[in-house]
Protein backbone atom coordinates (compact mmCIF):
# COMPACT_ATOMS: atom_id res chain seq x y z
CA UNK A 1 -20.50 14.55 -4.78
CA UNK A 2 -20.06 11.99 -7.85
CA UNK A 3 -16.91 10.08 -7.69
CA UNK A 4 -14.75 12.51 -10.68
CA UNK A 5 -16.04 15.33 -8.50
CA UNK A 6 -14.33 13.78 -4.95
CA UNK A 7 -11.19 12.82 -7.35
CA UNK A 8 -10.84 16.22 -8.60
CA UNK A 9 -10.79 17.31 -4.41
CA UNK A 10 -7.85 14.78 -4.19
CA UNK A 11 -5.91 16.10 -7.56
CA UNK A 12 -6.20 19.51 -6.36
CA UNK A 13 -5.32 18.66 -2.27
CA UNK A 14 -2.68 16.66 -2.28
CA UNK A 15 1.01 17.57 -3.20
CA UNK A 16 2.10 16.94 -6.58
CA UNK A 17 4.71 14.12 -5.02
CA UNK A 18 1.80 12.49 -3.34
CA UNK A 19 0.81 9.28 -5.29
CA UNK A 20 -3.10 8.48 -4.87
CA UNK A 21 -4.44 5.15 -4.29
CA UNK A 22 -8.14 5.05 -4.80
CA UNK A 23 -9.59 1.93 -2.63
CA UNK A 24 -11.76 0.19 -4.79
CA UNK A 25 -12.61 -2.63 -2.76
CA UNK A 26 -16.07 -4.06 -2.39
CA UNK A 27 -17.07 -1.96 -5.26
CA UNK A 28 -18.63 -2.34 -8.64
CA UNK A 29 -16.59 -2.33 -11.89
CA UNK A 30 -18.81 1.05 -13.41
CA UNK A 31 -17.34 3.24 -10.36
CA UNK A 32 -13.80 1.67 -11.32
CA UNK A 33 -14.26 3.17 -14.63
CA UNK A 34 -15.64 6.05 -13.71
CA UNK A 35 -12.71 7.06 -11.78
CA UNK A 36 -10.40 6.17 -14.75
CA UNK A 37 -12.09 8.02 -17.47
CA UNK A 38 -11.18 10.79 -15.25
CA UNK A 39 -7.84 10.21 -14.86
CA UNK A 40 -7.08 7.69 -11.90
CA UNK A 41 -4.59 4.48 -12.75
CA UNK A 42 -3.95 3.64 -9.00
CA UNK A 43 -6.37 1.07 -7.43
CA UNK A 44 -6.20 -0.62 -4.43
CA UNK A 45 -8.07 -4.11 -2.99
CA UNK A 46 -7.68 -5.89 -0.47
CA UNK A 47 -8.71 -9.81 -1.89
CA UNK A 48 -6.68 -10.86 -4.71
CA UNK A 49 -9.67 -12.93 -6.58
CA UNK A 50 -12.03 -9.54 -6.47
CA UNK A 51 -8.53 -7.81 -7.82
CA UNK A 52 -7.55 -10.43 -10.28
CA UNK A 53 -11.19 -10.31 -11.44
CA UNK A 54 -11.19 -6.82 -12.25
CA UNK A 55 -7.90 -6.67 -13.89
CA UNK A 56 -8.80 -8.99 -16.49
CA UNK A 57 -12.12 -6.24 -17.34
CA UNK A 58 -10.71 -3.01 -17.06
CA UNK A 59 -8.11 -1.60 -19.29
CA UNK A 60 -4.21 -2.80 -19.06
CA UNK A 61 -2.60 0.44 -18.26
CA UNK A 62 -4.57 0.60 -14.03
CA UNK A 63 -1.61 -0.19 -11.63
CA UNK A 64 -3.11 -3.09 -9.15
CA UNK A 65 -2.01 -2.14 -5.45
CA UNK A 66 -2.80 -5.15 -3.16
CA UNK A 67 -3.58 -3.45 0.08
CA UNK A 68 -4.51 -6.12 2.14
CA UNK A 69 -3.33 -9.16 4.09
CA UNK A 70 -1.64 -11.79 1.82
CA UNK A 71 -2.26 -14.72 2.15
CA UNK A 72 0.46 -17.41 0.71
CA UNK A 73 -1.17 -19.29 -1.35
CA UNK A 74 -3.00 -16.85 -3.46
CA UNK A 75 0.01 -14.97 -4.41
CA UNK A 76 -0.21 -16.90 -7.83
CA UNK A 77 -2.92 -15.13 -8.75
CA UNK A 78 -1.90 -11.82 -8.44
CA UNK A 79 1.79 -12.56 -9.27
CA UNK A 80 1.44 -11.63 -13.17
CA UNK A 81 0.25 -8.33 -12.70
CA UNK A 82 0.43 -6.75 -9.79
CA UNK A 83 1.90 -3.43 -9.58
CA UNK A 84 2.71 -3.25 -5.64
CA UNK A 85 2.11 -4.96 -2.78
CA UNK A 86 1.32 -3.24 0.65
CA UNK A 87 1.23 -5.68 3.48
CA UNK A 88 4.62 -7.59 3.40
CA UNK A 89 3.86 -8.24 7.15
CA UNK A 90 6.21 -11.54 7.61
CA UNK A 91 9.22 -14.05 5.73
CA UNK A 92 7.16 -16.58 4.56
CA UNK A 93 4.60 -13.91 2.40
CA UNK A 94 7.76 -12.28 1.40
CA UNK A 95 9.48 -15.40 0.18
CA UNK A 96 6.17 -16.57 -1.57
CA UNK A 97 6.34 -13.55 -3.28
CA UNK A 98 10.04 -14.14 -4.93
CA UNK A 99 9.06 -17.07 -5.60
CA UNK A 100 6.22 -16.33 -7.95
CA UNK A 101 8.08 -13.38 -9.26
CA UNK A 102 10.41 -15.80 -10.47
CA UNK A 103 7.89 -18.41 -12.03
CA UNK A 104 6.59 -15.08 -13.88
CA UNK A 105 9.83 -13.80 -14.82
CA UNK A 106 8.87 -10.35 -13.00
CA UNK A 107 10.55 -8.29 -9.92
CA UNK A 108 7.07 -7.68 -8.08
CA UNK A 109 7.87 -4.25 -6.08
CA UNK A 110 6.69 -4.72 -2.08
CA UNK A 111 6.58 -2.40 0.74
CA UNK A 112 7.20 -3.93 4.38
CA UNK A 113 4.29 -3.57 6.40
CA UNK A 114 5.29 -1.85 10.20
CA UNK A 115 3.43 -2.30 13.19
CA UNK A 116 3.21 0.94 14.42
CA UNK A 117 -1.15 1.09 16.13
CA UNK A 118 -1.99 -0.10 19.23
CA UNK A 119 -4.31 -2.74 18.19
CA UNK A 120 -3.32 -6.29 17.94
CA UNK A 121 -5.61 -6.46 14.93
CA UNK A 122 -3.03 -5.03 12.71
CA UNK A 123 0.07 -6.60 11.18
CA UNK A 124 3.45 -6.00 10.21
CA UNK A 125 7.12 -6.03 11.58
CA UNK A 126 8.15 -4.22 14.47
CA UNK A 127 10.72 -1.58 14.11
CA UNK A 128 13.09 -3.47 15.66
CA UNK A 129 12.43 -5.97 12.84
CA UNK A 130 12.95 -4.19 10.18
CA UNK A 131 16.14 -2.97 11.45
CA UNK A 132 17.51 -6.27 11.54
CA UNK A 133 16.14 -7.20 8.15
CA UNK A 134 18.37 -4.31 7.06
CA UNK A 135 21.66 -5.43 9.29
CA UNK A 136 21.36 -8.62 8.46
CA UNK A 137 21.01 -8.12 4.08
CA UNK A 138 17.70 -10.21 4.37
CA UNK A 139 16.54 -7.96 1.42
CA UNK A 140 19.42 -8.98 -0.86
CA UNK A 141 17.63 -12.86 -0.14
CA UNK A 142 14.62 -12.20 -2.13
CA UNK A 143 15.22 -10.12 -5.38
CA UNK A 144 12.23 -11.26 -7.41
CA UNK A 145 10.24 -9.72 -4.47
CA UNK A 146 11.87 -5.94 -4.15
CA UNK A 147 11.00 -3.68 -1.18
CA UNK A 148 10.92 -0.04 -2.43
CA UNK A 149 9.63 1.24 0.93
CA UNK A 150 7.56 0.77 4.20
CA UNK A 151 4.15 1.38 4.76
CA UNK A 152 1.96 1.40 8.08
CA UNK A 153 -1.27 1.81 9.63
CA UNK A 154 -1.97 4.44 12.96
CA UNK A 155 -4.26 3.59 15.22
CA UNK A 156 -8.06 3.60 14.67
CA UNK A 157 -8.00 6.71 17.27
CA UNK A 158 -9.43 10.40 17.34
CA UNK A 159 -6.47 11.10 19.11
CA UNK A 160 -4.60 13.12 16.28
CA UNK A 161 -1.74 13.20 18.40
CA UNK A 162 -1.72 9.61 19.04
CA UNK A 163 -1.71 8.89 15.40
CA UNK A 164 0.70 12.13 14.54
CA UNK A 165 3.30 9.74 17.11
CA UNK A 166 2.78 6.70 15.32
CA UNK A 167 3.43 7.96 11.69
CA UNK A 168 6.60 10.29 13.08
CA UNK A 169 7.82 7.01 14.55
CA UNK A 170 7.47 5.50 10.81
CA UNK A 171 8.91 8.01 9.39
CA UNK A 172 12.02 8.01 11.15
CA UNK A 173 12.62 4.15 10.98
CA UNK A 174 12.17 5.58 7.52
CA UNK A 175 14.72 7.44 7.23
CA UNK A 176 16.75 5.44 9.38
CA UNK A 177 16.71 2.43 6.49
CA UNK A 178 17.67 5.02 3.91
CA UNK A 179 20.89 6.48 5.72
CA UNK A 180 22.24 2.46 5.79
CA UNK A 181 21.79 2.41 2.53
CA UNK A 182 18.29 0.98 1.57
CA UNK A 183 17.46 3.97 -1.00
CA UNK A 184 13.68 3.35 -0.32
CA UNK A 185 11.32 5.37 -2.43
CA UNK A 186 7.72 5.08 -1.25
CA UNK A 187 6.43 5.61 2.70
CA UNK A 188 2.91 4.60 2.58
CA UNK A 189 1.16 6.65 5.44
CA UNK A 190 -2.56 7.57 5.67
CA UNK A 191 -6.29 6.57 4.77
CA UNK A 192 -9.18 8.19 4.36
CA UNK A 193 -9.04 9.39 8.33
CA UNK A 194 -5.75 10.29 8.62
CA UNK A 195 -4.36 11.36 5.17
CA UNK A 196 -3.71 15.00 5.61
CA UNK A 197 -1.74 13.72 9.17
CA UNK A 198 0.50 11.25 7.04
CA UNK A 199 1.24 13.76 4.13
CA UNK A 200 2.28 16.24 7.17
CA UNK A 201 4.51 13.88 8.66
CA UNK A 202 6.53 12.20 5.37
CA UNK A 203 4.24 10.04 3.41
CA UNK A 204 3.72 10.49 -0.34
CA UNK A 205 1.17 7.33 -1.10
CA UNK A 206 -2.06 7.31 0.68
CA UNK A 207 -4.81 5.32 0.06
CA UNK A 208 -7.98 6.78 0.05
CA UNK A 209 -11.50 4.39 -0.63
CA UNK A 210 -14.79 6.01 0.83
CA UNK A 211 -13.87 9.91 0.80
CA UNK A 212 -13.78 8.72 -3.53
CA UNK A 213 -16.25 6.39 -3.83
CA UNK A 214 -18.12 6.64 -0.93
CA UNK A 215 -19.43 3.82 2.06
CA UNK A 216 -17.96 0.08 1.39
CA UNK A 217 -20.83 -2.29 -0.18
CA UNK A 218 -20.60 -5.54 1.63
């Protein structure tokens, strides 16, 4: 199926409070604008110079979701215009992140990146982490850099229930921040393997690359 066909799947599957993030990493700027002349804004890459590349073609309204792991000192790049970032997996990314928010005069929105797979590959904070983030009002320490939620990766498993655990588990820590007060918005669960799993169990942003644009060009 062409990529407006796969989105129009996506518009019609997924729950109305379900935002979309089409992962457009790796791939060429005509599928980019393919998917926005039919209707996508939400794109997600993982390398900040591919993303800051493509920002400065394509038209000014696309929210820029970077979805991968930050490193420190490219965060100037992105800082201008980016409309969320994913992987807030540790302090010294987080603090970057003020930092250039308040060079650019912006409040760049973040979501804390939570361990929750079995593989080391991953990153993110444990849940015992975040928790004392929370206790300890180490999100009032970096307002240019505002968490609106928490986002996490399952294991790469066929094990549904395996990764059905995992995102439960997020979910609750989840909830958890929001009854001591955090009013978080977004719970990033789910990827082209696991979506439907993710929107079952809480999430309402997934990010979906290969099921829209098909296999990754490297």
């Amino acid at each position: 199926m062409s990529i407006s066909e796969n989105l129009k799947f996506f518009k019609n599957e997924l729950p109305e409070k379900v935002s979309l993030v089409a992962v457009s990493k790796t791939k060429p700027l005509e599928n980019l604008q393919e998917a926005y002349t039919f209707g996508q804004r939400i794109f997600g890459e993982n390398k900040i110079q591919e993303m800051t590349e493509k920002w400065q073609l394509l038209p000014k309204d696309i929210e820029w979701h970077m979805i991968g792991h930050v490193q420190t000192n490219k965060v100037k790049y992105m800082a201008p215009y980016v409309s969320l970032i994913h992987g807030v997996d540790r302090l010294k990314v987080w603090s970057e992140i003020h930092k250039q928010g308040l060079k650019n005069d912006r409040i760049i929105p973040c979501l804390l990146q939570v361990h929750i797979a079995d593989e080391e590959t991953k990153f993110g904070f444990s849940a015992d982490e975040i928790k004392e983030i929370i206790t300890h009002n180490t999100l009032l320490e970096f307002p240019n850099a505002k968490v609106v939620g928490l986002m996490g990766m399952a294991s790469n498993s066929n094990d549904q229930d395996k990764v059905r655990a995992e995102f439960k588990g997020l979910r609750k820590l989840f909830d958890s921040a929001n009854e001591m007060g955090c009013n978080f918005e977004l719970l990033s669960m789910g990827m082209s393997g696991d979506y439907t799993i993710g929107i079952e169990e809480g999430s309402n942003m997934v990010r979906v690359g290969s099921k829209i644009f098909g296999n990754r060009n490297y």
